[in-house]
N, C-alpha and C. Protein backbone atom coordinates (compact mmCIF):
# COMPACT_ATOMS: atom_id res chain seq x y z
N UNK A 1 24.01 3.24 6.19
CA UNK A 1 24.04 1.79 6.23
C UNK A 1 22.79 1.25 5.54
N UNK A 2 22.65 0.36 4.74
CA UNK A 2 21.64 -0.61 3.98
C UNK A 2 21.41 -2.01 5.08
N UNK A 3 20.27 -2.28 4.75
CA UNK A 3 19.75 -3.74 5.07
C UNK A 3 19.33 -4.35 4.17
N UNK A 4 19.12 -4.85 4.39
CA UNK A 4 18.08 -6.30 3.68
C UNK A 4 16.82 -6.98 4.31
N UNK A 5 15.52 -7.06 4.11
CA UNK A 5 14.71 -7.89 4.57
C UNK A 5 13.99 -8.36 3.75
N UNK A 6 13.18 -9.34 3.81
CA UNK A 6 12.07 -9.79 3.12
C UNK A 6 11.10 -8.59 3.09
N UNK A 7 10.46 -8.90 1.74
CA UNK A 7 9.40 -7.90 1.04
C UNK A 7 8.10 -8.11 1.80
N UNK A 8 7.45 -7.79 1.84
CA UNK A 8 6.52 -7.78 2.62
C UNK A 8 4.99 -7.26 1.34
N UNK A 9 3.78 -7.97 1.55
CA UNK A 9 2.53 -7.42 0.91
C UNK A 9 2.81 -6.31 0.86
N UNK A 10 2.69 -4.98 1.82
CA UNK A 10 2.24 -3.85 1.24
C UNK A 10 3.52 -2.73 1.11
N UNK A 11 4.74 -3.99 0.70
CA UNK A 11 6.27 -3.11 -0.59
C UNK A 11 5.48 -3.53 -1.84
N UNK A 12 4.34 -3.61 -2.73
CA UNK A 12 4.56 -4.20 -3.85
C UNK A 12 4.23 -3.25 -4.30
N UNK A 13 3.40 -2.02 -4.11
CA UNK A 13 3.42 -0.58 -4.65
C UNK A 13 4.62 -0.25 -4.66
N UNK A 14 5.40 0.20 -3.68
CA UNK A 14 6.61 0.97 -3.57
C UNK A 14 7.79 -0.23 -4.59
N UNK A 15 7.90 -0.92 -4.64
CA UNK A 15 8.36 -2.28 -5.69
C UNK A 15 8.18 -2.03 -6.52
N UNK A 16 6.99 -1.95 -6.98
CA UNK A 16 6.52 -1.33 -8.84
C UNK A 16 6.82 0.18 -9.15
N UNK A 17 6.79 0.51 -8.33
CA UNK A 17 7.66 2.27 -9.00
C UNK A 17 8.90 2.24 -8.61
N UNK A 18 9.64 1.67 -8.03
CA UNK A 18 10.85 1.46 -8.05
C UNK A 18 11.44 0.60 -9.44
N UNK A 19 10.75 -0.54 -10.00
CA UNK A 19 11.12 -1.15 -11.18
C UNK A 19 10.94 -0.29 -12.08
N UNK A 20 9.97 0.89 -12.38
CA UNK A 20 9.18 1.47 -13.08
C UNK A 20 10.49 2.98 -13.05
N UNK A 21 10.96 3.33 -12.02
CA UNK A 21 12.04 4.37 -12.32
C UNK A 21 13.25 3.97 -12.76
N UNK A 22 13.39 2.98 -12.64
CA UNK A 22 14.97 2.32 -12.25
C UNK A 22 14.84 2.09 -14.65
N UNK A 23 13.69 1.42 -14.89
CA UNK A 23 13.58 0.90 -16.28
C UNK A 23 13.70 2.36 -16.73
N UNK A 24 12.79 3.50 -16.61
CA UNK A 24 12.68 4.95 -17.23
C UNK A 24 14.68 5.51 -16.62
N UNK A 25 15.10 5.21 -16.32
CA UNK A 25 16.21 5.98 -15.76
C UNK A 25 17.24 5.46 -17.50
N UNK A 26 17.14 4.49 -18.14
CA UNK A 26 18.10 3.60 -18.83
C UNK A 26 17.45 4.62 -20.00
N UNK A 27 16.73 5.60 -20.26
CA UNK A 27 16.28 6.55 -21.12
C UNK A 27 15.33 5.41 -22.20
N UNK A 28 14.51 4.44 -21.88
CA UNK A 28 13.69 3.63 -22.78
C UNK A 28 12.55 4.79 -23.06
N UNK A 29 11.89 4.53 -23.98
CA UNK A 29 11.10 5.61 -24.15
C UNK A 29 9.35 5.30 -23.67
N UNK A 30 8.29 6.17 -23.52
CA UNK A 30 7.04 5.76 -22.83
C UNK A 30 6.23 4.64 -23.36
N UNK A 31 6.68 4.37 -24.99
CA UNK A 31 5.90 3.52 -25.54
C UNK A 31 6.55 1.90 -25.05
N UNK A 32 7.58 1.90 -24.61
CA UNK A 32 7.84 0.75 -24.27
C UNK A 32 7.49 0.63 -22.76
N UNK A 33 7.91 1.13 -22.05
CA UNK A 33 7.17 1.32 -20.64
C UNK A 33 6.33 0.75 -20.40
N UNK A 34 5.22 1.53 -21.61
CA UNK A 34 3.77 0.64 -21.10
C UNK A 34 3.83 -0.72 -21.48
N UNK A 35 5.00 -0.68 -22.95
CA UNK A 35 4.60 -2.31 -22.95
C UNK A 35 5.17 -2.79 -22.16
N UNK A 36 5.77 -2.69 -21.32
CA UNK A 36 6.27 -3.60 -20.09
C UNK A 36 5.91 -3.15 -19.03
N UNK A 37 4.59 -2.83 -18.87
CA UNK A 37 3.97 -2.25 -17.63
C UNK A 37 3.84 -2.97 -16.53
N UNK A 38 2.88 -4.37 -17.00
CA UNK A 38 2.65 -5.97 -16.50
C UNK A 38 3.60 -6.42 -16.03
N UNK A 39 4.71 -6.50 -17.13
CA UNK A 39 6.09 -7.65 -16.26
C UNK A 39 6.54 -6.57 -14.94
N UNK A 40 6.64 -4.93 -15.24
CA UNK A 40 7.28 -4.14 -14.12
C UNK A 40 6.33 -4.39 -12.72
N UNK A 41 5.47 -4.57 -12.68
CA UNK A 41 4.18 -4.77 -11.55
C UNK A 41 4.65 -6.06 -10.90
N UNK A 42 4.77 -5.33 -9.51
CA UNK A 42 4.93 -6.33 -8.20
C UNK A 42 3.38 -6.20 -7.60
N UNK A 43 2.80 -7.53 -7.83
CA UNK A 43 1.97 -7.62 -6.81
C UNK A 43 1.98 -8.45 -5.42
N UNK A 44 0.93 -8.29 -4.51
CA UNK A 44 1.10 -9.08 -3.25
C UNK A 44 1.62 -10.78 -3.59
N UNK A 45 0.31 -11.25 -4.44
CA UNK A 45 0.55 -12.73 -4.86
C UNK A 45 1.98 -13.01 -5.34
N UNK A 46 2.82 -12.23 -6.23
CA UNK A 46 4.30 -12.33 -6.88
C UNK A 46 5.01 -12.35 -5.52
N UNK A 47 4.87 -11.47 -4.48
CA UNK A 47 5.68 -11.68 -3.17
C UNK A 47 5.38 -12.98 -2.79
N UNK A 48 4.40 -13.34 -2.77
CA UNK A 48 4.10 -14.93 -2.06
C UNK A 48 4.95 -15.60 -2.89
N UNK A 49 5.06 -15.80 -4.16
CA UNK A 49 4.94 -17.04 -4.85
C UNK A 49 6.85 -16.58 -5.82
N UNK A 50 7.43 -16.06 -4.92
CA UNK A 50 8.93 -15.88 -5.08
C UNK A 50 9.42 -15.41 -3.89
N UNK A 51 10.77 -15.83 -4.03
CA UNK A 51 11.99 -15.19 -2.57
C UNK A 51 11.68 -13.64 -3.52
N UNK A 52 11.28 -12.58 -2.60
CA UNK A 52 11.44 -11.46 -2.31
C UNK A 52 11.95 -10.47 -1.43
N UNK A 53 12.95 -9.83 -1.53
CA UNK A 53 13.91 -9.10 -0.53
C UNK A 53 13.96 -7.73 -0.98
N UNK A 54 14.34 -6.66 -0.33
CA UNK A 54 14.24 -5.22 -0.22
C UNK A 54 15.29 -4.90 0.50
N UNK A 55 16.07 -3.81 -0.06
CA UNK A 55 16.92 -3.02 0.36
C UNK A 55 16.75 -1.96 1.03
N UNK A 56 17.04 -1.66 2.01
CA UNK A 56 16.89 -0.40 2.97
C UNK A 56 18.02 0.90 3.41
N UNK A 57 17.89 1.63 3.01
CA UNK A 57 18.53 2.79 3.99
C UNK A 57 17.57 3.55 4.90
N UNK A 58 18.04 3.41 5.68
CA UNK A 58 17.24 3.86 6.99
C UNK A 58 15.47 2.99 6.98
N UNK A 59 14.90 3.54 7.11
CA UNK A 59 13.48 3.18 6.85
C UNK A 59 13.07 3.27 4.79
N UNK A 60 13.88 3.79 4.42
CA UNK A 60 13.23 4.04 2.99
C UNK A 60 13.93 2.49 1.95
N UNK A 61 12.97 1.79 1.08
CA UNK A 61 12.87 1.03 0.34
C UNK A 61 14.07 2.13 -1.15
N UNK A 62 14.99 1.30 -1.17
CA UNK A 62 15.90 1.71 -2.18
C UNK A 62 16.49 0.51 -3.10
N UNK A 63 15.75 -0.49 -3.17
CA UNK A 63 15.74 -1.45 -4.53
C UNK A 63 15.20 -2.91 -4.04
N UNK A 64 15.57 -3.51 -5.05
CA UNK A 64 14.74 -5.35 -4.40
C UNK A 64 15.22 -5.72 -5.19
N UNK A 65 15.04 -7.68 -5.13
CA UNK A 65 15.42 -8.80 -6.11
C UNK A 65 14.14 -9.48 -6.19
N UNK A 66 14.02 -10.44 -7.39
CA UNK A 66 13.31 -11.34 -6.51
C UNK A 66 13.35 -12.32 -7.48
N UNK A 67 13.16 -13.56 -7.08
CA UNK A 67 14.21 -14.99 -7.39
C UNK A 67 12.71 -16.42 -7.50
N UNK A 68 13.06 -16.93 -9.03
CA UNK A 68 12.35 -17.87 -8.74
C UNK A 68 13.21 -19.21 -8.71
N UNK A 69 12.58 -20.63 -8.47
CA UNK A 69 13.27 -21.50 -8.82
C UNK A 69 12.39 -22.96 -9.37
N UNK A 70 13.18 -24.33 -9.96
CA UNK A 70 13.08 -24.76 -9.92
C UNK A 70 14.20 -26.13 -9.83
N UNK A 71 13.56 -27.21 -9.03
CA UNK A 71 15.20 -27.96 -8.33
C UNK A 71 16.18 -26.87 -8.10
N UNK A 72 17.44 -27.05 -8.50
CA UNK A 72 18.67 -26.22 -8.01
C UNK A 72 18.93 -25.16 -8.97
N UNK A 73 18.10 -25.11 -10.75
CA UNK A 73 18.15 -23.82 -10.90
C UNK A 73 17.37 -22.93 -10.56
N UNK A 74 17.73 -21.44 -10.15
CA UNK A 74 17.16 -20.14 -9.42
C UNK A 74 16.84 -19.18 -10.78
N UNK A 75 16.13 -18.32 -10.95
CA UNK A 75 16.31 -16.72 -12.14
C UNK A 75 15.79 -15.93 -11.65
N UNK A 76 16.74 -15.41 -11.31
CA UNK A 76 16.73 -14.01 -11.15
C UNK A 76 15.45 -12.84 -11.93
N UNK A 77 14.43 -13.22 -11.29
CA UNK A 77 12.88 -12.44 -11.68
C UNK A 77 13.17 -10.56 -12.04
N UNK A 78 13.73 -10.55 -11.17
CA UNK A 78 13.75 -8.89 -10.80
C UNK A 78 14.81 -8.86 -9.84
N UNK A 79 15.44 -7.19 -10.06
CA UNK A 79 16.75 -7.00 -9.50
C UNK A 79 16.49 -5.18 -9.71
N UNK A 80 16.32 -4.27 -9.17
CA UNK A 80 15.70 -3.12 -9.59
C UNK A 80 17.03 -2.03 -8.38
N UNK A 81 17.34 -1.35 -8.86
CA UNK A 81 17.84 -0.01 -7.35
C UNK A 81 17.39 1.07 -7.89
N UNK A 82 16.42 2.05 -7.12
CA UNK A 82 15.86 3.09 -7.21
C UNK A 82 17.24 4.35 -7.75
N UNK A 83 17.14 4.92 -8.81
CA UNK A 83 18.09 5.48 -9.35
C UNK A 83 19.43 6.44 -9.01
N UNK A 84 18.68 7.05 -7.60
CA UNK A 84 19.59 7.82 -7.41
C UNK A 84 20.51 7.09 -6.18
N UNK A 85 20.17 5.73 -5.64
CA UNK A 85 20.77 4.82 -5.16
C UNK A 85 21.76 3.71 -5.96
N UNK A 86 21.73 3.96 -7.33
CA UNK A 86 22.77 3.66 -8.08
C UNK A 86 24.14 3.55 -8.04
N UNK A 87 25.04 3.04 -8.03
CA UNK A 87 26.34 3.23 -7.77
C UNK A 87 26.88 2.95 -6.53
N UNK A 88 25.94 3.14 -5.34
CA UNK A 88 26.16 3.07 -4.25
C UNK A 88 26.08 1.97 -3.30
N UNK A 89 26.51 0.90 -3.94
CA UNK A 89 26.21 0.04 -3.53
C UNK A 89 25.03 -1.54 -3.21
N UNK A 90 23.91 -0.81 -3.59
CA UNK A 90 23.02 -1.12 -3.22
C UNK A 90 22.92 -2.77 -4.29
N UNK A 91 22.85 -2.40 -5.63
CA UNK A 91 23.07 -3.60 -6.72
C UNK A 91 24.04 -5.16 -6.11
N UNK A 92 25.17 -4.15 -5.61
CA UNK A 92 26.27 -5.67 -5.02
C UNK A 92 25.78 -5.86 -3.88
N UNK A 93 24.83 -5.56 -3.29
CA UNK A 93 24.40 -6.01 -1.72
C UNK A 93 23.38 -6.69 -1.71
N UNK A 94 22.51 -6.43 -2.65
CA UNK A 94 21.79 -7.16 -2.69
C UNK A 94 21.95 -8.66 -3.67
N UNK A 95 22.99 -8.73 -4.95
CA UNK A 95 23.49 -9.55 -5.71
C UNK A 95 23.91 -10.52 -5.00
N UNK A 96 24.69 -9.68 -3.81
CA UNK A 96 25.51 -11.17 -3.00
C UNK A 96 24.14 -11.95 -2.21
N UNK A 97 23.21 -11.11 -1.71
CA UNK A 97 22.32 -12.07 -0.46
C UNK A 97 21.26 -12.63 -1.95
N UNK A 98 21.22 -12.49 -3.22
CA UNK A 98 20.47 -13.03 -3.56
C UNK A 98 21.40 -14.43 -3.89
N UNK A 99 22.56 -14.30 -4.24
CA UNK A 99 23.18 -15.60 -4.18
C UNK A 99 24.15 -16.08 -3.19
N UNK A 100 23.44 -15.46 -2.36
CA UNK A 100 23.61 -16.62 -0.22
C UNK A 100 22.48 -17.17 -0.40
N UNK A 101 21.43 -16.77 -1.14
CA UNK A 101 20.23 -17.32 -0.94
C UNK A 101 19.93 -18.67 -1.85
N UNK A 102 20.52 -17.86 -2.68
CA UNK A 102 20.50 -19.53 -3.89
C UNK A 102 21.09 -20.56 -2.99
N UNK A 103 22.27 -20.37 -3.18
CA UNK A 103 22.89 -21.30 -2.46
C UNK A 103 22.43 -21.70 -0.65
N UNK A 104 21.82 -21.20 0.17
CA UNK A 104 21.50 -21.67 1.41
C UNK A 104 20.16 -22.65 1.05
N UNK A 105 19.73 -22.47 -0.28
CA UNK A 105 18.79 -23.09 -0.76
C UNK A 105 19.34 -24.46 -1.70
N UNK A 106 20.47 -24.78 -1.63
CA UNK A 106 20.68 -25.80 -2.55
C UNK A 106 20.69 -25.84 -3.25
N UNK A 107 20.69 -24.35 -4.25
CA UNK A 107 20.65 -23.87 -5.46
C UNK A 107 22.17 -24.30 -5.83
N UNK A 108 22.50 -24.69 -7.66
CA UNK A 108 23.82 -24.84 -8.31
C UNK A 108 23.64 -23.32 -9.01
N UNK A 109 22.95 -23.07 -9.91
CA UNK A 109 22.60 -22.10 -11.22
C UNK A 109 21.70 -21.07 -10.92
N UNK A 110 22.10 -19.59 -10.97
CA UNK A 110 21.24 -18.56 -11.10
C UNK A 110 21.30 -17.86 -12.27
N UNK A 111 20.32 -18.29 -12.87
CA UNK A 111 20.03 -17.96 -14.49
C UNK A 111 19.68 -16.22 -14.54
N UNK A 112 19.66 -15.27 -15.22
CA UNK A 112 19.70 -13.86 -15.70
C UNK A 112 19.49 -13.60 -16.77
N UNK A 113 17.93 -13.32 -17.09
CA UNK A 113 17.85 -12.61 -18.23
C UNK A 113 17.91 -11.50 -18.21
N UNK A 114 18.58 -10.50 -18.41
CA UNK A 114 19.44 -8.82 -18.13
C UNK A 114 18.93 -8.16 -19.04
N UNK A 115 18.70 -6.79 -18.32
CA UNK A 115 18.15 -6.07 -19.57
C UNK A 115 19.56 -5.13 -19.77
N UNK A 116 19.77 -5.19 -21.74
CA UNK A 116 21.24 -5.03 -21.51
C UNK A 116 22.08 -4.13 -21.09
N UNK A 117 21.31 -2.87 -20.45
CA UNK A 117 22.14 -1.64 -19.76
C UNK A 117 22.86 -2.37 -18.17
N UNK A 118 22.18 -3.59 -17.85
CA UNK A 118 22.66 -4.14 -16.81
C UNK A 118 23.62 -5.38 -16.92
N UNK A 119 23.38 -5.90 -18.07
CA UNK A 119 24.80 -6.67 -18.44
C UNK A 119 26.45 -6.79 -18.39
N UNK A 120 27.07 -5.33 -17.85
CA UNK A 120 28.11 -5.23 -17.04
C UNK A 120 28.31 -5.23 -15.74
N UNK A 121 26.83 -4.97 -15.29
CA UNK A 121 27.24 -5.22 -13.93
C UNK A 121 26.74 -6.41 -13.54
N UNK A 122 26.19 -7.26 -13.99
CA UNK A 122 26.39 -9.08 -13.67
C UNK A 122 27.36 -9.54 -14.08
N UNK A 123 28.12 -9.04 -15.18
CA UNK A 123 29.79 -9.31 -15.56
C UNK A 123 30.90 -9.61 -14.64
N UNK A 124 30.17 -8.49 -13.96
CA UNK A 124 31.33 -7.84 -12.70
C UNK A 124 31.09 -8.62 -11.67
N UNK A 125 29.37 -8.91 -11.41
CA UNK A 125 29.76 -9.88 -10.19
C UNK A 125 29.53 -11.34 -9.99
N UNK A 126 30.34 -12.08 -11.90
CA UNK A 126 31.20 -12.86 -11.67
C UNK A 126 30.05 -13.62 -12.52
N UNK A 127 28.51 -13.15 -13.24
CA UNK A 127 28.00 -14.18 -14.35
C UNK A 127 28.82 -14.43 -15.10
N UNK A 128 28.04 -15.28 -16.13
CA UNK A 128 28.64 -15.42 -17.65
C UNK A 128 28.24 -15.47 -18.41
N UNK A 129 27.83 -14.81 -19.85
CA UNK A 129 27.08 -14.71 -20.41
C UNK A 129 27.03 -16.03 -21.51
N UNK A 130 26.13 -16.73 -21.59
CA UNK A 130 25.59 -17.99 -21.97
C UNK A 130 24.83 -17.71 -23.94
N UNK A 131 23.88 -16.77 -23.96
CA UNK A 131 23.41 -16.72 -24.85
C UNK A 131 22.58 -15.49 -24.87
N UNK A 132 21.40 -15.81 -25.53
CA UNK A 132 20.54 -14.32 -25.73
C UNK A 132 18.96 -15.09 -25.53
N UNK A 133 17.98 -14.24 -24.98
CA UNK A 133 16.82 -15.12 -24.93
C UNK A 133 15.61 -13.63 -25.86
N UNK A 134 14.53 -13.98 -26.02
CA UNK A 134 13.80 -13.05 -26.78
C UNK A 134 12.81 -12.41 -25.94
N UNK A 135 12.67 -10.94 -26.44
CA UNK A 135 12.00 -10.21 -25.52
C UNK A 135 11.00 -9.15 -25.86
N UNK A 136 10.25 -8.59 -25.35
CA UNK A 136 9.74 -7.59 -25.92
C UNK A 136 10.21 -6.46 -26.55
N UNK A 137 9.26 -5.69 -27.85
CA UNK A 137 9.04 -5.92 -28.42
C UNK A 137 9.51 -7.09 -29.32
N UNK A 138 8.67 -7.75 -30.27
CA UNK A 138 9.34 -8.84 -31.19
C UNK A 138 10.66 -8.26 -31.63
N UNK A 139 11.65 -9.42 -31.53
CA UNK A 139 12.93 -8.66 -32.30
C UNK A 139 14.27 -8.02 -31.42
N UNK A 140 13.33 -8.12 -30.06
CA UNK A 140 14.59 -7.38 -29.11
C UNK A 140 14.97 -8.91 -28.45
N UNK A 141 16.03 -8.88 -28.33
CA UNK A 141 17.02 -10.08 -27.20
C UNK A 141 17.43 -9.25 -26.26
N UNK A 142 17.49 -10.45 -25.08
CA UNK A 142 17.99 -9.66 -23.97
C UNK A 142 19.07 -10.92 -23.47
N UNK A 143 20.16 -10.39 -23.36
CA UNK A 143 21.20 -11.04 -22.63
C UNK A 143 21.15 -12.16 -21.87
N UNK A 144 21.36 -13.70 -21.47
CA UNK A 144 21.04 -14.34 -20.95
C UNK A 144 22.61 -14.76 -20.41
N UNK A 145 22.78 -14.84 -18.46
CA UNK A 145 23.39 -14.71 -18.23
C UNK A 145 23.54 -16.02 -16.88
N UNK A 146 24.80 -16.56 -16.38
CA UNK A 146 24.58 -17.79 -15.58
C UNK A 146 25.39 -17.01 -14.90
N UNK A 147 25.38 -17.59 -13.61
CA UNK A 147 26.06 -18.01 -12.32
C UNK A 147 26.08 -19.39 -11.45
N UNK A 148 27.35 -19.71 -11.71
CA UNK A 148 27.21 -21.58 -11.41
C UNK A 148 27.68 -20.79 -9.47
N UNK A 149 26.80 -21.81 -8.54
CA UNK A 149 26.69 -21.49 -7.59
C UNK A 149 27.70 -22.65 -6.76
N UNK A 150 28.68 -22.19 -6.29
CA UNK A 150 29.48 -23.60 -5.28
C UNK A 150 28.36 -24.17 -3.98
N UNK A 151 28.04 -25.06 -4.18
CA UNK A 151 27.45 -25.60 -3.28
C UNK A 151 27.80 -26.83 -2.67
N UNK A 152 27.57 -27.01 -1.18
CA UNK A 152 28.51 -27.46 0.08
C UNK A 152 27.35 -28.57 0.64
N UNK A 153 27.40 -29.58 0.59
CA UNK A 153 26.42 -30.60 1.32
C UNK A 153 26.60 -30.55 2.68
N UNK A 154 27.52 -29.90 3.41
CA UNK A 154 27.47 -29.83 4.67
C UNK A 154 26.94 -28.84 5.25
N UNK A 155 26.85 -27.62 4.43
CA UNK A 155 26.21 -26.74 4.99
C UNK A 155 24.62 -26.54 4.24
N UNK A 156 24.52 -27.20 3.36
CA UNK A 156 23.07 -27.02 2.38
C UNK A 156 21.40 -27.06 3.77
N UNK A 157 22.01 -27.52 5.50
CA UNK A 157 20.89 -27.07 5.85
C UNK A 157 20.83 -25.66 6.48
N UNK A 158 22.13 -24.74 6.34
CA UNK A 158 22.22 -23.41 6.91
C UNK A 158 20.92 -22.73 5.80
N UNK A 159 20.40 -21.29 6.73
CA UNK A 159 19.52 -20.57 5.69
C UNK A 159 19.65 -19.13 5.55
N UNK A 160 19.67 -18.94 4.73
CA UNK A 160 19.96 -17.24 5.08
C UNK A 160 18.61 -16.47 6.09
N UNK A 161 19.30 -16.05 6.89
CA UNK A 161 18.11 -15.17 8.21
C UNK A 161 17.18 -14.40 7.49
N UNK A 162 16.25 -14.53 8.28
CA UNK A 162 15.35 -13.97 8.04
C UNK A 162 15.31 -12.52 8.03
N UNK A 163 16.18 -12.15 9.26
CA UNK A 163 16.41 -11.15 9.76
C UNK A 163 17.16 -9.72 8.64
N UNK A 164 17.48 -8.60 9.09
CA UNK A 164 18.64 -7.75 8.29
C UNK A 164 19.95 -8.14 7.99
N UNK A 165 19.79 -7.84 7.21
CA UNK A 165 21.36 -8.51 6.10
C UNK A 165 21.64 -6.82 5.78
N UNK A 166 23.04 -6.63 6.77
CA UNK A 166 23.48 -5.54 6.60
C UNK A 166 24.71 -5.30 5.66
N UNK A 167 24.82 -3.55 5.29
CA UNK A 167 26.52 -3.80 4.41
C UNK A 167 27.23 -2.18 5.39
């Protein structure tokens, strides 16, 4: 069984090598790695200053999201599953509570810039791909992807718990 909780200060190690295997798993090679060393790095302050959530089996950290916003559009910062937790669920469990979350937030739009080995599976759970935005190195695009969020004025003061969000 998986959970869900908020990230906590001292997941942002275990966070950054989780982004850091999950990117090396898509076979990118070391020279790019490092150049995306910075953006892969979860620190404490990035937990503060975004919705951050973590996936669990049992006690062990097996992927995260983490979501910024402004007004009612949300983007999707980071979205990572530790590799050999792939397939298993973990991607759609956490996809859906990141958009319970948009939406318990009054969110319409959760924007996705995808890196494109992950562009079928936001396909699948129901983006749309909008355009292309620019990325590292100069010259690379990366997929830019929406999710229009149904949102309910009657329920816009429900929140998603704080608590475990199980599957």
């Amino acid at each position: 069984m998986m959970t869900i909780r908020p990230a906590y200060h001292n997941d942002a190690e275990r966070l950054t090598a989780i982004a850091h295997e999950a990117k090396r798993h898509w076979g990118y090679p070391d020279e790019l790695i490092a150049l995306w060393r910075d953006a892969l790095t979860i620190t404490p302050g990035f937990i503060d200053e975004h919705i951050t959530c973590c996936t669990l089996h049992d006690a062990e950290i097996t992927g995260f999201y983490a979501i910024s916003h402004a007004g009612r559009t949300f983007e999707l910062e980071h979205m990572w599953v530790q590799p050999r937790y792939m397939g298993r669920g973990c991607g759609t469990l956490m996809f859906g509570h990141a958009v319970e979350t948009v939406r318990s937030r009054g969110g319409t739009m959760l924007l996705i810039a995808s890196d494109p080995n992950a562009e079928a599976f936001y396909l699948r759970m129901g983006a749309q791909r909008i355009g292309d935005v620019p990325s590292s190195p100069k010259g690379r695009r990366l997929p830019l992807l929406v999710v229009d969020i149904a949102y309910d004025e009657a329920e816009s003061g429900n929140r998603v718990s704080e608590g475990p969000f199980t599957m």
